[in-house]
PDB file of N, CA and C in Angstrom:
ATOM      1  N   UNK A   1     -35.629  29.257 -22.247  1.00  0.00           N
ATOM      2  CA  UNK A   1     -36.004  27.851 -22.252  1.00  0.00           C
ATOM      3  C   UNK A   1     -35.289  27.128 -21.119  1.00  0.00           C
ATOM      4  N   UNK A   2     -35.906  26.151 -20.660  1.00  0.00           N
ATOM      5  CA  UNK A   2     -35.075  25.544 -19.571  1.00  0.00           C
ATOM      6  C   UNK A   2     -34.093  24.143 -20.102  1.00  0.00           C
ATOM      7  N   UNK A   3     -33.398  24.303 -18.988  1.00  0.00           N
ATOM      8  CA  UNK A   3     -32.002  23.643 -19.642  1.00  0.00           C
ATOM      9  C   UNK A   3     -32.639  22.314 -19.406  1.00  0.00           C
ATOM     10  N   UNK A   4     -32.023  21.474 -20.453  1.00  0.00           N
ATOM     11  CA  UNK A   4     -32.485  20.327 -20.935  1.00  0.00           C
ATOM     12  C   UNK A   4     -31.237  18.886 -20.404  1.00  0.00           C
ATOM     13  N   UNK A   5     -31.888  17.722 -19.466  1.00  0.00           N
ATOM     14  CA  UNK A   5     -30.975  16.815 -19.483  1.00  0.00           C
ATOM     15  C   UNK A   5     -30.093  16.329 -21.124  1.00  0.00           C
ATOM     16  N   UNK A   6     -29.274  16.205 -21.699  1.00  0.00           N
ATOM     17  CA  UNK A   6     -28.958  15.810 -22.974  1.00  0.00           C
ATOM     18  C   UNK A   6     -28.940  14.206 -23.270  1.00  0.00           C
ATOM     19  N   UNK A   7     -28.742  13.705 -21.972  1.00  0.00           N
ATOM     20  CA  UNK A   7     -28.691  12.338 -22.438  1.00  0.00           C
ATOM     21  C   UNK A   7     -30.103  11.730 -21.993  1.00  0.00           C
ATOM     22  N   UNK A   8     -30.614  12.371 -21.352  1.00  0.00           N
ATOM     23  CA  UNK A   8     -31.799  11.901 -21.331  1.00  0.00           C
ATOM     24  C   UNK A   8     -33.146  12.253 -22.512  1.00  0.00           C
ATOM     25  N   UNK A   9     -32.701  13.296 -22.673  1.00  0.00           N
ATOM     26  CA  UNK A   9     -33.636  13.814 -24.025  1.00  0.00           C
ATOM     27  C   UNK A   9     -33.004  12.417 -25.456  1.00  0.00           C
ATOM     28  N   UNK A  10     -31.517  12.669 -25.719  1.00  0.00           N
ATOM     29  CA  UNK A  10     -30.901  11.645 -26.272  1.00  0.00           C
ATOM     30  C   UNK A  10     -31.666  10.285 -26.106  1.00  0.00           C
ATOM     31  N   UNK A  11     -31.571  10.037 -24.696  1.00  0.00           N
ATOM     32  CA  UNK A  11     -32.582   8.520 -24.568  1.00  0.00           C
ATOM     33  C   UNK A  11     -34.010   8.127 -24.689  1.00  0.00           C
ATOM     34  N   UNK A  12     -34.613   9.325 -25.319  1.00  0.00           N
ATOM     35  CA  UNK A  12     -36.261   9.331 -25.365  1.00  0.00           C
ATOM     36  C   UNK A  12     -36.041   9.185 -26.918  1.00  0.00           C
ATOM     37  N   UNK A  13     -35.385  10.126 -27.688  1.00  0.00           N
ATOM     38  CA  UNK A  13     -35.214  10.136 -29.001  1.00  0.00           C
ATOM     39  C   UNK A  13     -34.761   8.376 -28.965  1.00  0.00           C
ATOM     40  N   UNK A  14     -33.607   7.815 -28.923  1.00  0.00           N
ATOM     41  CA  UNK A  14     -33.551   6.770 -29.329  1.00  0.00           C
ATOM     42  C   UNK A  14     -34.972   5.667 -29.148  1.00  0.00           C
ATOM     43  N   UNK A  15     -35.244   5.664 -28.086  1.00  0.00           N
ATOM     44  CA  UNK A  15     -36.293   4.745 -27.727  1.00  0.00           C
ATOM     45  C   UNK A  15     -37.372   4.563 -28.412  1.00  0.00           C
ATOM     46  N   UNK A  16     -38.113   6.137 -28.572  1.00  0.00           N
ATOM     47  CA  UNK A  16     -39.081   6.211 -29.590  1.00  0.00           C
ATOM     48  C   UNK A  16     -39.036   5.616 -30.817  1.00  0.00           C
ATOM     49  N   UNK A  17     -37.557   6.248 -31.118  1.00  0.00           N
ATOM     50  CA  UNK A  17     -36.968   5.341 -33.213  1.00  0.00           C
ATOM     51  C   UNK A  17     -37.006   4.200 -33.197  1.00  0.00           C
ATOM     52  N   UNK A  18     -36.301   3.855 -32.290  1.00  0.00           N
ATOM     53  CA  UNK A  18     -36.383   2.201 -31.762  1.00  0.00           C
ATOM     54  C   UNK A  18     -37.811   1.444 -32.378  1.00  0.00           C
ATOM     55  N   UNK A  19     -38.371   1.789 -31.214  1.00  0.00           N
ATOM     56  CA  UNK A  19     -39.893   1.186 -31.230  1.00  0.00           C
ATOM     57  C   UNK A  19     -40.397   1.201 -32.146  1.00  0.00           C
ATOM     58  N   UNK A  20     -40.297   2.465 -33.164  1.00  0.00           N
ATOM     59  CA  UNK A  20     -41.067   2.825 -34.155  1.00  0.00           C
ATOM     60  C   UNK A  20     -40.743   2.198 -35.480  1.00  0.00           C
ATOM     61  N   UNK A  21     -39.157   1.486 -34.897  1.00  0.00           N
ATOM     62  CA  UNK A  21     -38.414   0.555 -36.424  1.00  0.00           C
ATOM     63  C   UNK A  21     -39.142  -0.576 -36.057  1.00  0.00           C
ATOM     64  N   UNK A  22     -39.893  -0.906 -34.832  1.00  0.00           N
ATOM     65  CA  UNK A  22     -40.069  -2.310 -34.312  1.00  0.00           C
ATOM     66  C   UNK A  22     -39.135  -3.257 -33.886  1.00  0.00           C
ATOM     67  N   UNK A  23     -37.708  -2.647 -33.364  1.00  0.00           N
ATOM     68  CA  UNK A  23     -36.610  -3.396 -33.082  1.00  0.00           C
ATOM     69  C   UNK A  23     -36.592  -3.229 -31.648  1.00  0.00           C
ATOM     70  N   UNK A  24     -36.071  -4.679 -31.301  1.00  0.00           N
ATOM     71  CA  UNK A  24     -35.719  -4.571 -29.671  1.00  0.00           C
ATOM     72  C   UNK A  24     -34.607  -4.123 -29.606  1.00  0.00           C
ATOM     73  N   UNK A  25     -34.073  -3.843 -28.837  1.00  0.00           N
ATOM     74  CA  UNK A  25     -32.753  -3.513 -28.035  1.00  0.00           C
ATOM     75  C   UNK A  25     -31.616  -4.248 -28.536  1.00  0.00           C
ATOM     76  N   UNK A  26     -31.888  -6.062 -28.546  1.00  0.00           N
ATOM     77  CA  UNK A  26     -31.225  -6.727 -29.246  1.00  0.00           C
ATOM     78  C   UNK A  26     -30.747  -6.744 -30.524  1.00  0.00           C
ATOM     79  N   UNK A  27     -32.122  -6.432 -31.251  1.00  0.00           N
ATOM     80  CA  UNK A  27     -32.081  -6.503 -32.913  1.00  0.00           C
ATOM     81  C   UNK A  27     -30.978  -5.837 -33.169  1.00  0.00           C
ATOM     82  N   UNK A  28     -31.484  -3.851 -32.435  1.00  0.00           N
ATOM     83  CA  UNK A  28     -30.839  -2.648 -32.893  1.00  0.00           C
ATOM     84  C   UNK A  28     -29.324  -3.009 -32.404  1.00  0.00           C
ATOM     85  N   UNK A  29     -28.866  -3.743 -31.495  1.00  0.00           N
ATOM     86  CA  UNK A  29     -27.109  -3.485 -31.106  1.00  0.00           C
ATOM     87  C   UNK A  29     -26.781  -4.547 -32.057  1.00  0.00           C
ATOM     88  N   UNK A  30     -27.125  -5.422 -32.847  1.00  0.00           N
ATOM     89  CA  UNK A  30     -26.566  -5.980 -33.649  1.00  0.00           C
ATOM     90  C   UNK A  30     -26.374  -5.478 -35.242  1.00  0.00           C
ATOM     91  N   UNK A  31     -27.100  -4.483 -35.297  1.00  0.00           N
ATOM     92  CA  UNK A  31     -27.812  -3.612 -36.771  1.00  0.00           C
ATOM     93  C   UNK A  31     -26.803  -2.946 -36.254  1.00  0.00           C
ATOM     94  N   UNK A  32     -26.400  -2.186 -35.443  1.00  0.00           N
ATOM     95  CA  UNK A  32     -25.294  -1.169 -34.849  1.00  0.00           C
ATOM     96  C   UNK A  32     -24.186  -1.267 -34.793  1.00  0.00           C
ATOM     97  N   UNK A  33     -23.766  -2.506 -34.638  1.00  0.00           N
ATOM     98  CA  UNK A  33     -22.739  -3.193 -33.969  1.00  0.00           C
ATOM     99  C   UNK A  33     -21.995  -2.368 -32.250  1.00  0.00           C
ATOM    100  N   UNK A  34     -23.120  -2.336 -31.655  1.00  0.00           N
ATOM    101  CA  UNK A  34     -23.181  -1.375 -30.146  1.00  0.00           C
ATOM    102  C   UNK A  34     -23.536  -2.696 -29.284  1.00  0.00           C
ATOM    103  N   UNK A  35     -22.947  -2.553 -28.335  1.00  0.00           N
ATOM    104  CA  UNK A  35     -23.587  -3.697 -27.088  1.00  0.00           C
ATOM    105  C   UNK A  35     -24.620  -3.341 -26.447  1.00  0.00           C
ATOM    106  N   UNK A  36     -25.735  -4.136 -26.563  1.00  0.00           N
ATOM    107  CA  UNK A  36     -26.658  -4.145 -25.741  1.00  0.00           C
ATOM    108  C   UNK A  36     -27.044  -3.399 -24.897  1.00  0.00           C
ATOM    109  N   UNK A  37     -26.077  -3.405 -23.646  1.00  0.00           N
ATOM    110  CA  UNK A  37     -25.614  -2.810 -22.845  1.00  0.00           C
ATOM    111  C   UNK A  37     -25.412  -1.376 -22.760  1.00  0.00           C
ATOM    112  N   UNK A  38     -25.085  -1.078 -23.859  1.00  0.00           N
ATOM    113  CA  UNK A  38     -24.880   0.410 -23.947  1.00  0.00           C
ATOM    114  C   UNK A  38     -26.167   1.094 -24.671  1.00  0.00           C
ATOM    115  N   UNK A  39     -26.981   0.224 -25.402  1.00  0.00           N
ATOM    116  CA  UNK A  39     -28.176   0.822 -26.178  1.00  0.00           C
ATOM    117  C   UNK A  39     -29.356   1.185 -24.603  1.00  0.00           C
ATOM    118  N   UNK A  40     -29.059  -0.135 -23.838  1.00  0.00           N
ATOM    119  CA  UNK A  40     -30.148   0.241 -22.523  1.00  0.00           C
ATOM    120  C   UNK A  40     -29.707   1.366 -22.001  1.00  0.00           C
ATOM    121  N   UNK A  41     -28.380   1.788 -21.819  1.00  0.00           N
ATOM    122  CA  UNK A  41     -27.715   3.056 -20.817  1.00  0.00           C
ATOM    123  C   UNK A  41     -28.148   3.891 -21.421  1.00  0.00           C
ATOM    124  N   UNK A  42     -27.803   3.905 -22.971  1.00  0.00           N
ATOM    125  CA  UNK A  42     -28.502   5.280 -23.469  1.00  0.00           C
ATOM    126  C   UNK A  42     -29.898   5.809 -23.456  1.00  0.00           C
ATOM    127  N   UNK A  43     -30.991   4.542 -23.684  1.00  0.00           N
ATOM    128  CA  UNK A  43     -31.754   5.183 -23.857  1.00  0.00           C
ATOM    129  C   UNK A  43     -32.444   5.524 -22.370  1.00  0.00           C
ATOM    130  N   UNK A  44     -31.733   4.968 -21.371  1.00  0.00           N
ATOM    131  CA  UNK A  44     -31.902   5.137 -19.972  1.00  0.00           C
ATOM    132  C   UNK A  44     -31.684   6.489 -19.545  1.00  0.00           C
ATOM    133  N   UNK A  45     -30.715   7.232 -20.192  1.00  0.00           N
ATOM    134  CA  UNK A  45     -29.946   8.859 -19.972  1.00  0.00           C
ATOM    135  C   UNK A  45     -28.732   8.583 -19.079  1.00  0.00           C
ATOM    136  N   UNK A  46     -28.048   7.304 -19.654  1.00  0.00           N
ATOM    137  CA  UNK A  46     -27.106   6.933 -18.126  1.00  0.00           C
ATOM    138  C   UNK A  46     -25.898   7.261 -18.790  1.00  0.00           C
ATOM    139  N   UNK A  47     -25.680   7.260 -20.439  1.00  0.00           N
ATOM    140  CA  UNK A  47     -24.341   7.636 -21.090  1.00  0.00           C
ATOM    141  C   UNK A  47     -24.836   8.585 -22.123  1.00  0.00           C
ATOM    142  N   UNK A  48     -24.108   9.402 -22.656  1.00  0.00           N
ATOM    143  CA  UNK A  48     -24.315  10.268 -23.467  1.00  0.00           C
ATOM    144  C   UNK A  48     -23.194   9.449 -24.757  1.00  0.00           C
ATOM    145  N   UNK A  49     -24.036   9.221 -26.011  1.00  0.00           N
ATOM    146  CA  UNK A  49     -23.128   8.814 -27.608  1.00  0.00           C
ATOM    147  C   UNK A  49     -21.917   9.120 -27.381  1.00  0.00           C
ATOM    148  N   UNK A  50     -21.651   8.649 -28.162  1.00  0.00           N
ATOM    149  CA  UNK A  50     -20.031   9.173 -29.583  1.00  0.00           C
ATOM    150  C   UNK A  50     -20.783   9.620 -30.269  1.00  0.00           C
ATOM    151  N   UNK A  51     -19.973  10.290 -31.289  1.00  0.00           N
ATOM    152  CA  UNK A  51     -20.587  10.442 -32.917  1.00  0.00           C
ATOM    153  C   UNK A  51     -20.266   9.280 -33.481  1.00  0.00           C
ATOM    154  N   UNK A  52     -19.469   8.590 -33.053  1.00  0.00           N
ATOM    155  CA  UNK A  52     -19.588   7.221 -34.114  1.00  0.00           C
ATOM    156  C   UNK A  52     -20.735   6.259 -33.917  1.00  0.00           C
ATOM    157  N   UNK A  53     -21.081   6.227 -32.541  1.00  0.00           N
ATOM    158  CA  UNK A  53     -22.473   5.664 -32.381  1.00  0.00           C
ATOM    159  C   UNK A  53     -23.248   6.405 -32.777  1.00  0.00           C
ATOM    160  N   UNK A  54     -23.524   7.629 -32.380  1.00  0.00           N
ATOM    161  CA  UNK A  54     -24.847   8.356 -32.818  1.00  0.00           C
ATOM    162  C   UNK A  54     -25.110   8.114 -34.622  1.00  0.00           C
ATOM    163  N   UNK A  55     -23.919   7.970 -35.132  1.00  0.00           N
ATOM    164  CA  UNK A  55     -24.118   7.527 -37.139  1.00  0.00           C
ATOM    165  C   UNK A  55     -24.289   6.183 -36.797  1.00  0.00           C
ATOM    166  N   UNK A  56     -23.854   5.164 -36.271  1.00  0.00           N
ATOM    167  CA  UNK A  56     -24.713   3.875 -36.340  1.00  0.00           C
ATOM    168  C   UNK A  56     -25.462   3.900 -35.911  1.00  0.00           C
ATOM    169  N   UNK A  57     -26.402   4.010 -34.898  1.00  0.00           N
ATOM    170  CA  UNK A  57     -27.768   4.100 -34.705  1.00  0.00           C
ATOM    171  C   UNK A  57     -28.389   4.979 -35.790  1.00  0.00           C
ATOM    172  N   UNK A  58     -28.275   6.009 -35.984  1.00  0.00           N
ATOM    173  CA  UNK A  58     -29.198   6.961 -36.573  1.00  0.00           C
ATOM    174  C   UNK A  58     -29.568   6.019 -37.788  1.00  0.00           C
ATOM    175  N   UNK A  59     -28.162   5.519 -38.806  1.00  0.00           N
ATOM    176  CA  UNK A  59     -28.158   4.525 -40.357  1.00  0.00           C
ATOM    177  C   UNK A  59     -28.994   3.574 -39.703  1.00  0.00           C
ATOM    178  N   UNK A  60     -28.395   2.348 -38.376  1.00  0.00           N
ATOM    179  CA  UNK A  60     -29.592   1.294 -38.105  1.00  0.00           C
ATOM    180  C   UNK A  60     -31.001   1.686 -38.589  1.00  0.00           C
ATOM    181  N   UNK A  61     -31.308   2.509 -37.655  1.00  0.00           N
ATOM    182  CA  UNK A  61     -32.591   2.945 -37.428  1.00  0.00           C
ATOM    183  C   UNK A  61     -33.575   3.470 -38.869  1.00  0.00           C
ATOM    184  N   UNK A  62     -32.497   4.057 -39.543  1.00  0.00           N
ATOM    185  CA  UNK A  62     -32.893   4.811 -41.150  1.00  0.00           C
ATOM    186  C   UNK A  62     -33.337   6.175 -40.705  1.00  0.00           C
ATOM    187  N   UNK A  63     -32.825   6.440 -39.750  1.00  0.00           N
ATOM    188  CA  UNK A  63     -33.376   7.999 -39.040  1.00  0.00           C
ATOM    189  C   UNK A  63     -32.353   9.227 -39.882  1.00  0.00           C
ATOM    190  N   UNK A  64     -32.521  10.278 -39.160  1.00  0.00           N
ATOM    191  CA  UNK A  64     -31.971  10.967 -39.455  1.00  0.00           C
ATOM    192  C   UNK A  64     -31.208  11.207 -38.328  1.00  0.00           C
ATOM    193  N   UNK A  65     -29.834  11.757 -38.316  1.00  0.00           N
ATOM    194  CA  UNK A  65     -29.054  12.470 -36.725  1.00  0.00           C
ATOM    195  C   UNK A  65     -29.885  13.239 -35.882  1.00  0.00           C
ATOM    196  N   UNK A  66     -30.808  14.261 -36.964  1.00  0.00           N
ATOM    197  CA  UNK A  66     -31.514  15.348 -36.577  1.00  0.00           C
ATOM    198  C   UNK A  66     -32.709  14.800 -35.243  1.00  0.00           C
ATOM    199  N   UNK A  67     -33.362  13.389 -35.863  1.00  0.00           N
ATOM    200  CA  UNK A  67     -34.060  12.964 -34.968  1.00  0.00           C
ATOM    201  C   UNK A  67     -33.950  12.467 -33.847  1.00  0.00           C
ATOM    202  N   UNK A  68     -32.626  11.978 -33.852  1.00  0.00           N
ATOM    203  CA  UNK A  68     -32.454  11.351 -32.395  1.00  0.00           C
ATOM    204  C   UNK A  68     -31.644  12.642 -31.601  1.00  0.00           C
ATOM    205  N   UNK A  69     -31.429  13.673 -32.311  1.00  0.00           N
ATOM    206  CA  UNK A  69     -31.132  14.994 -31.486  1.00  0.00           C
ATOM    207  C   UNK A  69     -31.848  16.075 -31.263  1.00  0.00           C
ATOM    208  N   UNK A  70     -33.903  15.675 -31.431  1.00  0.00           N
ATOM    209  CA  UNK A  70     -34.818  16.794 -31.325  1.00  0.00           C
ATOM    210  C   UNK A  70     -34.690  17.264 -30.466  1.00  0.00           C
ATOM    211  N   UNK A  71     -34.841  18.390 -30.268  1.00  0.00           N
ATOM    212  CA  UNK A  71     -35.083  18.632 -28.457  1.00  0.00           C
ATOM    213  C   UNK A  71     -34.091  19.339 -28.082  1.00  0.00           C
ATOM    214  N   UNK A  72     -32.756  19.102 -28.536  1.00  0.00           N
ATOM    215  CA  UNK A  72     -31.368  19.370 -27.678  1.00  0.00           C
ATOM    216  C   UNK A  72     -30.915  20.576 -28.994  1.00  0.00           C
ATOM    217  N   UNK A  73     -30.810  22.038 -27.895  1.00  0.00           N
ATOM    218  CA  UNK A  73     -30.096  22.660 -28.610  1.00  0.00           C
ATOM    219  C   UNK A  73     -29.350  23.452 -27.712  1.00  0.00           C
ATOM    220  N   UNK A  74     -28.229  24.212 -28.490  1.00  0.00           N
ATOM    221  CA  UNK A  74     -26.845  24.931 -27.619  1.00  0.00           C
ATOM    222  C   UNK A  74     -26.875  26.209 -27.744  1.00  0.00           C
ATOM    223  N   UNK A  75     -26.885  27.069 -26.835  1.00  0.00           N
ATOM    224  CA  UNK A  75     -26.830  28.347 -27.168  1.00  0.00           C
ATOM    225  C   UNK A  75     -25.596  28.820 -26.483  1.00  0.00           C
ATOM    226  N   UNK A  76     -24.646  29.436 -27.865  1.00  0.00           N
ATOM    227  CA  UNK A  76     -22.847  29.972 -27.120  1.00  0.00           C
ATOM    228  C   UNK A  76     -23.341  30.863 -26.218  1.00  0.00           C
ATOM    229  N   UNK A  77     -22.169  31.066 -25.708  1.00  0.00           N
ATOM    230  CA  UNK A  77     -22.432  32.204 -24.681  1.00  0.00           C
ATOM    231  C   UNK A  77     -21.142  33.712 -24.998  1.00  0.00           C
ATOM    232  N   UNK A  78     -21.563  34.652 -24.499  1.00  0.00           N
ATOM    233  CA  UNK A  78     -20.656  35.481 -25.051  1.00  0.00           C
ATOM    234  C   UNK A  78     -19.629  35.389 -24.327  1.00  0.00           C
ATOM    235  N   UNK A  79     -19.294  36.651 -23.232  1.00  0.00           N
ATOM    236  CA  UNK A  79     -18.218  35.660 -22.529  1.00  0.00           C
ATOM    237  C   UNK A  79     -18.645  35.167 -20.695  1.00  0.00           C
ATOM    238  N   UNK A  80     -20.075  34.535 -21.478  1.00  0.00           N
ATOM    239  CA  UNK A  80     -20.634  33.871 -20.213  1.00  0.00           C
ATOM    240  C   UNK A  80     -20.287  32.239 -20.725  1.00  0.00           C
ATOM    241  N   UNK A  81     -20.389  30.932 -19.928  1.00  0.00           N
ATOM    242  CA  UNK A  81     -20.663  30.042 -20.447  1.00  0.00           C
ATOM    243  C   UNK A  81     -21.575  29.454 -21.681  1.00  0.00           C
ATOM    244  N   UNK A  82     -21.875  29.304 -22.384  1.00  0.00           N
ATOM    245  CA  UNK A  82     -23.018  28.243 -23.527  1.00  0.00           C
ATOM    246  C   UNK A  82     -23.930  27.569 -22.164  1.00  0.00           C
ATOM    247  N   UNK A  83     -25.029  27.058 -23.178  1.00  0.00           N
ATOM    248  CA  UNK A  83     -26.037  25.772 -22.267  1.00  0.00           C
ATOM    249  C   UNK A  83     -26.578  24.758 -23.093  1.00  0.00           C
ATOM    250  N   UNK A  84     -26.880  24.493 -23.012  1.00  0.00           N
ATOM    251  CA  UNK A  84     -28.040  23.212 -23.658  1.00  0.00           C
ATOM    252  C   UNK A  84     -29.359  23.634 -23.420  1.00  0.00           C
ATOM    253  N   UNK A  85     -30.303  23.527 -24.047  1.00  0.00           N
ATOM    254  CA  UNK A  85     -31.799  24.026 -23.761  1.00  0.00           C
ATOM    255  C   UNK A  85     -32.716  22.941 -24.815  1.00  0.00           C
ATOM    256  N   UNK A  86     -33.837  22.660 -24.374  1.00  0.00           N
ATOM    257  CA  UNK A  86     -34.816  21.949 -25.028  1.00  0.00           C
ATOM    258  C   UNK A  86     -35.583  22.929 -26.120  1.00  0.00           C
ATOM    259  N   UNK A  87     -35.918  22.487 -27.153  1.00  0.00           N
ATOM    260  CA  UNK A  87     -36.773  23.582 -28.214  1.00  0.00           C
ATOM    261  C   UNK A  87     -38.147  22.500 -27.798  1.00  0.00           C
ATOM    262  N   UNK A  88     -38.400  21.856 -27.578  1.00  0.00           N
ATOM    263  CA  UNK A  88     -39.634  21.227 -27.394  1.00  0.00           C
ATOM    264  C   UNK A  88     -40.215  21.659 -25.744  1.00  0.00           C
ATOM    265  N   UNK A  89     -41.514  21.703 -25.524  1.00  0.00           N
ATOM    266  CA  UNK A  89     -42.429  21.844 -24.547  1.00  0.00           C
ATOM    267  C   UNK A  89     -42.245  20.736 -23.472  1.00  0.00           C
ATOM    268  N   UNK A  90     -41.978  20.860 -22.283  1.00  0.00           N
ATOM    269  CA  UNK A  90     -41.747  19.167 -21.962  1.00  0.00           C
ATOM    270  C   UNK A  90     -43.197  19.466 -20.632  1.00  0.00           C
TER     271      UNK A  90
END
């Protein structure tokens, strides 16, 4: 599979949930308690979460973690490096 941007896959997942709660950008960083600012970077692919954000957004949203992390998976490596890889078709 080919290796997958993470924060950009990350920023499609949010965007989509987003939209799909019907919340702007605004609504969601106040439901979050996240700045603005950082909800555009993310879903831009310009910062990659915390886990403490990724659980406030995911609760905002009523999502699951799982959803705003489709796409992104890790495969260890033995004693090569690990990667990141997309399970979805892009």
């Amino acid at each position: 599979m080919p290796p997958v941007d993470i924060a950009a896959r990350f920023g499609d997942n949010l965007a989509r949930c987003r939209k799909r709660a019907d919340l702007s950008q605004d609504e969601l960083s106040v439901r979050a308690s996240v700045h603005r600012t950082e909800i555009s970077q993310l879903e831009r692919g310009l910062r990659v979460a915390r886990i403490d954000t990724l659980v406030k957004l995911a609760v905002s949203l009523e999502v699951s973690a799982d959803e705003l992390l489709a796409g992104i998976e890790w495969t260890p490596g033995d004693t090569r490096v690990g990667r990141f890889s997309s399970s979805a078709s892009d």
